[in-house]
C-alpha atoms as a PDB file:
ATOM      1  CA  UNK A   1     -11.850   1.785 -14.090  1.00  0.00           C
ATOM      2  CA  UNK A   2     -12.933   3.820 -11.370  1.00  0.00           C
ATOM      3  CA  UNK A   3     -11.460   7.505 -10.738  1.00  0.00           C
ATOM      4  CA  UNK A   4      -9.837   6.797  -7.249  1.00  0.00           C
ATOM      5  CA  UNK A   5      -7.819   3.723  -8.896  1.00  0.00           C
ATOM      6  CA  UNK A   6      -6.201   6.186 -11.202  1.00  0.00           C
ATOM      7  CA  UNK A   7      -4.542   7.766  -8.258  1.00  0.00           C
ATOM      8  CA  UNK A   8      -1.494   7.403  -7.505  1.00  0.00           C
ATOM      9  CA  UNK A   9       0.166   5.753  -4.000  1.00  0.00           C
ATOM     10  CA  UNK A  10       1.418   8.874  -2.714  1.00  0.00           C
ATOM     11  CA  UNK A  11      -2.010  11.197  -3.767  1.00  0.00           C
ATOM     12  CA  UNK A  12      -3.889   8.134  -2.523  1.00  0.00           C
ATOM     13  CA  UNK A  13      -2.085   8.083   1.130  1.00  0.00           C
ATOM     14  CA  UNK A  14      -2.559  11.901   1.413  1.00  0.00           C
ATOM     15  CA  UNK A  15      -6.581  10.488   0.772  1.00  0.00           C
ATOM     16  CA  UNK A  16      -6.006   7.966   3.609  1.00  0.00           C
ATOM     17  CA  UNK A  17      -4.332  10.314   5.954  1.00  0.00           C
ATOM     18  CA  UNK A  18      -7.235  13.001   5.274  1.00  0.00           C
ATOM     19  CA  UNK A  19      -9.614  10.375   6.345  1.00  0.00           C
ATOM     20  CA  UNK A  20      -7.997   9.072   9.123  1.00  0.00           C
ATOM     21  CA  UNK A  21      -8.442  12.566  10.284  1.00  0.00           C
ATOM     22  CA  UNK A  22     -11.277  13.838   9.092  1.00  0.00           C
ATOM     23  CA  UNK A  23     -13.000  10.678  11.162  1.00  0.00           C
ATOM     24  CA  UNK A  24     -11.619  11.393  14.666  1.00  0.00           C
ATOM     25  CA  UNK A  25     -14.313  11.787  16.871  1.00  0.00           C
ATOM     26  CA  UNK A  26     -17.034  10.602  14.624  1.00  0.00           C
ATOM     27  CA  UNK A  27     -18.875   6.637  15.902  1.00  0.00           C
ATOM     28  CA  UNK A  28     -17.017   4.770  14.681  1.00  0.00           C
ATOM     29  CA  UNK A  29     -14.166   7.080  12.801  1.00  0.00           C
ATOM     30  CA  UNK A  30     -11.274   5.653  15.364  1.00  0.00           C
ATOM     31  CA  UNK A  31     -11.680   2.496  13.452  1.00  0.00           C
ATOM     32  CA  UNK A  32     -10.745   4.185   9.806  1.00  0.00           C
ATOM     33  CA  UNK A  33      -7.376   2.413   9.158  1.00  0.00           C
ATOM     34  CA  UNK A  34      -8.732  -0.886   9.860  1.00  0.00           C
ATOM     35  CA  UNK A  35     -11.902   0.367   7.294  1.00  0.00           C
ATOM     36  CA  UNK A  36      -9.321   1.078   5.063  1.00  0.00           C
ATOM     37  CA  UNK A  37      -6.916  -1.499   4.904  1.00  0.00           C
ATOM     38  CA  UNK A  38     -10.306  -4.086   4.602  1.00  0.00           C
ATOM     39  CA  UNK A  39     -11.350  -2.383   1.273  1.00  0.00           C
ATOM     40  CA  UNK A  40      -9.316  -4.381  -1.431  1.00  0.00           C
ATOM     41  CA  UNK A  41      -5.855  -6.182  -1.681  1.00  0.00           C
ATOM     42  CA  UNK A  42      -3.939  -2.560  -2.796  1.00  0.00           C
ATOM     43  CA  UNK A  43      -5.665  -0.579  -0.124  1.00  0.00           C
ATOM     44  CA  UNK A  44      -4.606  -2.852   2.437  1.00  0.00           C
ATOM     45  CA  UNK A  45      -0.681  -3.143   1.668  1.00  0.00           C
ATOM     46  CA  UNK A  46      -0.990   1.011   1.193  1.00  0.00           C
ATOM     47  CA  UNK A  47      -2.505   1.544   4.972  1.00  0.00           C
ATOM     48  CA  UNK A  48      -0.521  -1.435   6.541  1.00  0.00           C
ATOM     49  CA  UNK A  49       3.059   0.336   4.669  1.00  0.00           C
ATOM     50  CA  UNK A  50       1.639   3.389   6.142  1.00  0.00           C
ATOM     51  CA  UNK A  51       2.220   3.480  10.201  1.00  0.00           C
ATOM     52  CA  UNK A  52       0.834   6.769  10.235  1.00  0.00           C
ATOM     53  CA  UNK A  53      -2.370   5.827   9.664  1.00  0.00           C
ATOM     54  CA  UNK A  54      -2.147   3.863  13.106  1.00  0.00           C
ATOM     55  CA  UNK A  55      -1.076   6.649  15.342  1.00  0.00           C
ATOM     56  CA  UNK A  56      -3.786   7.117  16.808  1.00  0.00           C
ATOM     57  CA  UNK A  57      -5.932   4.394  19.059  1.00  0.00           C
ATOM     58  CA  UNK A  58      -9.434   5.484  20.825  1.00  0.00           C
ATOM     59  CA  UNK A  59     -10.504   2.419  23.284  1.00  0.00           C
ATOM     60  CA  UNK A  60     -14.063   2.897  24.239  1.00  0.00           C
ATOM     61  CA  UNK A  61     -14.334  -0.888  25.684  1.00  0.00           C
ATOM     62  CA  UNK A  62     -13.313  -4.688  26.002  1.00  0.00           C
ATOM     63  CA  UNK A  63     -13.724  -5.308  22.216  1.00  0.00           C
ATOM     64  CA  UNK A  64     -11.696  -2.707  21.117  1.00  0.00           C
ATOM     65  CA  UNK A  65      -9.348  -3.538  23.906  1.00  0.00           C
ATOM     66  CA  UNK A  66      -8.165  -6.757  21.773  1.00  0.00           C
ATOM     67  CA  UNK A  67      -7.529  -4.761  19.046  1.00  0.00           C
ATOM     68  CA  UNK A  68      -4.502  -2.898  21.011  1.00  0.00           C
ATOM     69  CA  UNK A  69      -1.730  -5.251  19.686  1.00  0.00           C
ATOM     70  CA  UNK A  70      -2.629  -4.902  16.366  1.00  0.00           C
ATOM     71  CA  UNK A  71      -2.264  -0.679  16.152  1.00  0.00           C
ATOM     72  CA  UNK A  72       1.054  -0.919  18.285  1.00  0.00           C
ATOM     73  CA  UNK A  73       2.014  -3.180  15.550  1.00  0.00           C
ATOM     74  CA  UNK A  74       0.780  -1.354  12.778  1.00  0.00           C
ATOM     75  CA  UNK A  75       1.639   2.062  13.887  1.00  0.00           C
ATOM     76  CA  UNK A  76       5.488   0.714  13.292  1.00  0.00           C
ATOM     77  CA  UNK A  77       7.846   3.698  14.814  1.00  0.00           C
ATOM     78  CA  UNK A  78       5.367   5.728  14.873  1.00  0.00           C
ATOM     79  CA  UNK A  79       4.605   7.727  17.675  1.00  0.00           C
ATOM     80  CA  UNK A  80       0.981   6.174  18.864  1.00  0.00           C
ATOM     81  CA  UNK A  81      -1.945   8.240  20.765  1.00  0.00           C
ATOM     82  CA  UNK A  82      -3.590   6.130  23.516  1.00  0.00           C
ATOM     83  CA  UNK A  83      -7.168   7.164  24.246  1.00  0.00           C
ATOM     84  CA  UNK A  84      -8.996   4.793  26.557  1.00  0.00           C
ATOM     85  CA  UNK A  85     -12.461   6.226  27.487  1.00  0.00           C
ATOM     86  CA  UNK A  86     -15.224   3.978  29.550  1.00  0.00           C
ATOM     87  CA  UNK A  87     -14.942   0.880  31.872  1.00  0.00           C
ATOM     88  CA  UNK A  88     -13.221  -2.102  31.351  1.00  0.00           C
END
């Protein structure tokens, strides 16, 4: 079994929320939760459970412009960050 499936949910959302993070402002870092949630079946109910993760959406152009709906759902009661940079 690999180390990071040892962890548990709470240590391994602290993980997620460090990445999140750590991955603002990087290429293609404002797409991290979706990254995440894609990786297997557990990750994916952790980050979608997890509005948090979603706070924050970057929209550089049309493509990520359809993915809108999707973090305002995700982000839950969170508090979401709107960042739209470039033409549409």
């Amino acid at each position: 079994m690999a180390k990071i499936a040892s962890l548990n949910d709470d240590t391994l959302l602290k993980v997620f929320a460090d990445a999140v993070q750590m991955s603002d402002g990087s290429p293609c870092g404002h797409n991290a939760p979706l990254n995440l949630s894609r990786t297997c079946h557990h990750w994916r109910e952790m980050s979608l459970a997890e509005g948090r993760l979603w706070k924050r959406f970057m929209c550089k152009d049309a493509f990520d412009m359809r993915l809108a709906p999707l973090w305002i759902e995700r982000s839950g009661s969170t508090i979401l960050d709107l960042d739209f940079r470039g033409s549409y």
